[in-house]
N, C-alpha and C. Protein backbone atom coordinates (compact mmCIF):
# COMPACT_ATOMS: atom_id res chain seq x y z
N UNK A 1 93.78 107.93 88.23
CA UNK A 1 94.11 107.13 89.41
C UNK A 1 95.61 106.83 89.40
N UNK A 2 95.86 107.07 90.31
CA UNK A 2 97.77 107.00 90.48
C UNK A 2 97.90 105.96 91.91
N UNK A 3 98.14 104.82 91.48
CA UNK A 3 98.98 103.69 92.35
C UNK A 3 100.57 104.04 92.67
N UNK A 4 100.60 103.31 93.87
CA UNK A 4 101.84 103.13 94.52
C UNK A 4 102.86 102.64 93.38
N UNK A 5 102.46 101.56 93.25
CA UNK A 5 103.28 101.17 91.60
C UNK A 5 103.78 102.16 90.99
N UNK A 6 103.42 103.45 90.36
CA UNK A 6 103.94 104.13 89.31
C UNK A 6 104.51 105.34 90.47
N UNK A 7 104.87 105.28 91.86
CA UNK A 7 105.88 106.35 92.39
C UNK A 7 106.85 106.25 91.83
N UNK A 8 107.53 107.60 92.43
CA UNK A 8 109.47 107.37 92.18
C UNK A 8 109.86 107.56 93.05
N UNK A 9 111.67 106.74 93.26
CA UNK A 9 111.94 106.82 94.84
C UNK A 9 111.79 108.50 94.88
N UNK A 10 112.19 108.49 95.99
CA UNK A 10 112.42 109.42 97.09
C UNK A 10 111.33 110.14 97.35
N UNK A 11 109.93 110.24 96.88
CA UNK A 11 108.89 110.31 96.87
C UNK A 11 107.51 110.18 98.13
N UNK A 12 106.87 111.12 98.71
CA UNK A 12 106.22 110.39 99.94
C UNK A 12 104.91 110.76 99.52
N UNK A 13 104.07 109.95 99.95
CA UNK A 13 102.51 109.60 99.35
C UNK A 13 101.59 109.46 100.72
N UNK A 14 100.30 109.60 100.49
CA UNK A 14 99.31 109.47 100.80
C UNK A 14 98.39 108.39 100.88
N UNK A 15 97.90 107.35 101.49
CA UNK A 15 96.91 106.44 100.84
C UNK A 15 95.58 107.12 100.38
N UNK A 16 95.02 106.63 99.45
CA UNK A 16 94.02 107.02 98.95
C UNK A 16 92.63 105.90 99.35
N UNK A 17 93.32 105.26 98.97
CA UNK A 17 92.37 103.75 99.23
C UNK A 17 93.24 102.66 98.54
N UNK A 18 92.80 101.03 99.02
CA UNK A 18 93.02 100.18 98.85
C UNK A 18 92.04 99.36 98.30
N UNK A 19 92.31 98.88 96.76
CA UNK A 19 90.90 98.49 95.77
C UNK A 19 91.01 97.20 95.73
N UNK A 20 92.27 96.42 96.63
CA UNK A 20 91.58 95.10 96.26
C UNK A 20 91.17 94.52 97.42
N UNK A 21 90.40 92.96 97.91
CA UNK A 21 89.17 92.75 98.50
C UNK A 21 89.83 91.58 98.95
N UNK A 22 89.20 90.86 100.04
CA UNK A 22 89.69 89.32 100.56
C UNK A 22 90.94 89.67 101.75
N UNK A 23 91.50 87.94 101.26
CA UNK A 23 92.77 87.76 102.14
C UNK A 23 94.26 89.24 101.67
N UNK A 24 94.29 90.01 100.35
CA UNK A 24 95.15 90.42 99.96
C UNK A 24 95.19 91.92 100.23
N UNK A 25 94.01 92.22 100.74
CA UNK A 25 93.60 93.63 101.28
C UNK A 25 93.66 93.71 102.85
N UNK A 26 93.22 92.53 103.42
CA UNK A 26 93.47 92.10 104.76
C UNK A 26 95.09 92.34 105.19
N UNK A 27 96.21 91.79 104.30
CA UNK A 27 97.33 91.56 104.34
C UNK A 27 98.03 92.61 104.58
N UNK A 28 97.61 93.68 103.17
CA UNK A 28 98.08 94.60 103.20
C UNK A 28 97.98 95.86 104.45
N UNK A 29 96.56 95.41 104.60
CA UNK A 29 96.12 96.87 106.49
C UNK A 29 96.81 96.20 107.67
N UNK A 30 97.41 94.65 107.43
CA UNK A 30 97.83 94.08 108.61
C UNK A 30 99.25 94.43 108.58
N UNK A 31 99.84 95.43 107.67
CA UNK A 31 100.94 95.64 107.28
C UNK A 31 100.85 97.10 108.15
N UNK A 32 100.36 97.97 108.05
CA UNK A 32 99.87 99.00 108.73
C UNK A 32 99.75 99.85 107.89
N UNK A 33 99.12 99.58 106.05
CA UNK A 33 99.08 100.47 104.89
C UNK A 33 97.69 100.52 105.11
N UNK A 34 96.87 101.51 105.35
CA UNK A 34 95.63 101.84 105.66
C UNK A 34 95.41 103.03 104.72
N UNK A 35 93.82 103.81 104.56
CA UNK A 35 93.68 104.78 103.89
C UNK A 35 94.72 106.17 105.24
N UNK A 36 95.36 107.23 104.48
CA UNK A 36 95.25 108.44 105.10
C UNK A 36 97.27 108.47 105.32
N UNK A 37 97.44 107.10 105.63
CA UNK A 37 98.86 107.01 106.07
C UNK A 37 99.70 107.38 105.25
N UNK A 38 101.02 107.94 106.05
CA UNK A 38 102.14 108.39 104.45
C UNK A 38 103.31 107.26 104.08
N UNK A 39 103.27 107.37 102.98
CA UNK A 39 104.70 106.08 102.83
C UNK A 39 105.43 106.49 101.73
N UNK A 40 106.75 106.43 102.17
CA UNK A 40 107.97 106.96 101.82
C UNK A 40 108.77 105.91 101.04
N UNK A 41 108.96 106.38 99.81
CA UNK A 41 109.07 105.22 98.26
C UNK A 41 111.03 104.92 98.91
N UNK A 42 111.73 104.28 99.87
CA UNK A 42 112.94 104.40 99.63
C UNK A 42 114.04 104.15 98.59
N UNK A 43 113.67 102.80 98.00
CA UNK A 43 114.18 102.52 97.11
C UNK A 43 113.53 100.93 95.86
N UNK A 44 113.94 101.02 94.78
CA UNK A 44 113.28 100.33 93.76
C UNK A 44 114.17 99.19 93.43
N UNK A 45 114.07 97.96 93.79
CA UNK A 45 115.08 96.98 92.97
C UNK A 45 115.20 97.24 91.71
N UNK A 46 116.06 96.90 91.17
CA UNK A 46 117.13 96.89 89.74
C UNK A 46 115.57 96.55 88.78
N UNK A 47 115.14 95.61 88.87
CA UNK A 47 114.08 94.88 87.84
C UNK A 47 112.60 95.58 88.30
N UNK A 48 112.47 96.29 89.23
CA UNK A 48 111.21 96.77 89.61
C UNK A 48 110.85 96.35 90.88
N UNK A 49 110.93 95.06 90.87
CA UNK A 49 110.11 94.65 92.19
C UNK A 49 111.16 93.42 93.04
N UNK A 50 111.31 93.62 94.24
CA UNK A 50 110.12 94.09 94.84
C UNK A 50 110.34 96.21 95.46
N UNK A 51 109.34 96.69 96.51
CA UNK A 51 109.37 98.17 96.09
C UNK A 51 109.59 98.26 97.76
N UNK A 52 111.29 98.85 98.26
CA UNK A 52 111.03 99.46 99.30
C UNK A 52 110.42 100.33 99.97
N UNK A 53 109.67 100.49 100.80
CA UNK A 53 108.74 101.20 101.44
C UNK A 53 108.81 101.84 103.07
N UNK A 54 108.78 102.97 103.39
CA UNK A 54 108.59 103.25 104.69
C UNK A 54 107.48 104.03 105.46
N UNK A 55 106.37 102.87 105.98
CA UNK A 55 105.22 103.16 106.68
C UNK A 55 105.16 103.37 108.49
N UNK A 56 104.63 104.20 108.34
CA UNK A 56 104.84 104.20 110.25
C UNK A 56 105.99 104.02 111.18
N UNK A 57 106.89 104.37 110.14
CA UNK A 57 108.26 104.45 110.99
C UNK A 57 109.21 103.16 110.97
N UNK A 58 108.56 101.75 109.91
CA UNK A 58 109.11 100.59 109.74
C UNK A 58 109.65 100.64 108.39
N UNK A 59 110.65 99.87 107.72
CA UNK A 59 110.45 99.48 106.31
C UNK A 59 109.75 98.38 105.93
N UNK A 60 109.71 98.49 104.67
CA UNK A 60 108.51 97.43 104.47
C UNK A 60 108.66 97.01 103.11
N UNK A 61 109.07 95.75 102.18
CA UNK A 61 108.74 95.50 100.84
C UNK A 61 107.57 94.78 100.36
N UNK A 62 107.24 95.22 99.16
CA UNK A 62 105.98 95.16 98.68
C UNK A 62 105.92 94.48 97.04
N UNK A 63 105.42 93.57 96.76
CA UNK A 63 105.52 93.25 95.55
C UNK A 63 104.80 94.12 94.49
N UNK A 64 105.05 94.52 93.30
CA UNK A 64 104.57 95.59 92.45
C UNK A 64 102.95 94.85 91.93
N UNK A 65 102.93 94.26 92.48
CA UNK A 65 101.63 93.56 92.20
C UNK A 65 100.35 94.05 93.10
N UNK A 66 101.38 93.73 94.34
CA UNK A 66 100.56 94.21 95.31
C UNK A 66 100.81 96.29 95.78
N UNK A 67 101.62 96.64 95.11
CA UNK A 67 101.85 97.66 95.07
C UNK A 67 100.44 98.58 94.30
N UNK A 68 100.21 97.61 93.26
CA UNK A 68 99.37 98.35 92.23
C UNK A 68 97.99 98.45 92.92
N UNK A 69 97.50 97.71 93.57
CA UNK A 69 96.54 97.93 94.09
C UNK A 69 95.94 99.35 95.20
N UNK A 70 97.32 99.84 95.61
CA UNK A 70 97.04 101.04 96.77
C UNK A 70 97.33 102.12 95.94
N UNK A 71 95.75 102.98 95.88
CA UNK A 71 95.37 104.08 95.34
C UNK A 71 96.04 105.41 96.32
N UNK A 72 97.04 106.50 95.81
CA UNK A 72 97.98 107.35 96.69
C UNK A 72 97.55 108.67 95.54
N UNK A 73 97.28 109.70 96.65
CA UNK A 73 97.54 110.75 95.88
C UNK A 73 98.68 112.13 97.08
């Protein structure tokens, strides 16, 4: 299983699925990270997190927390 978490920039991905449940899975599809969509790793803060992201044509940062949860192949 390969999470968003362990991309590298410049990198573009796939969703696979999203494994966690509640308000934090809600958050994340209200973001427009759904299964099937591609997102484009732009760049990584210095310390890891948080993880620039480009979904559907927006940027988007993501905490590596919440990063780890979206399953990408």
């Amino acid at each position: 299983m390969r999470t968003l978490k362990s991309v590298k920039t410049g990198e573009t991905v796939k969703v696979k699925k999203i494994a966690g449940a509640g308000a934090l899975k809600r958050r994340i599809m209200d973001m427009g990270i759904t299964k099937g969509v591609e997102i484009f790793i732009r760049k990584v803060a210095p310390l890891g997190d948080p993880i620039e992201v480009t979904v559907r044509g927006y940027e988007l940062s993501l905490r590596k927390e919440d990063a780890d949860i979206i399953e990408v192949e």
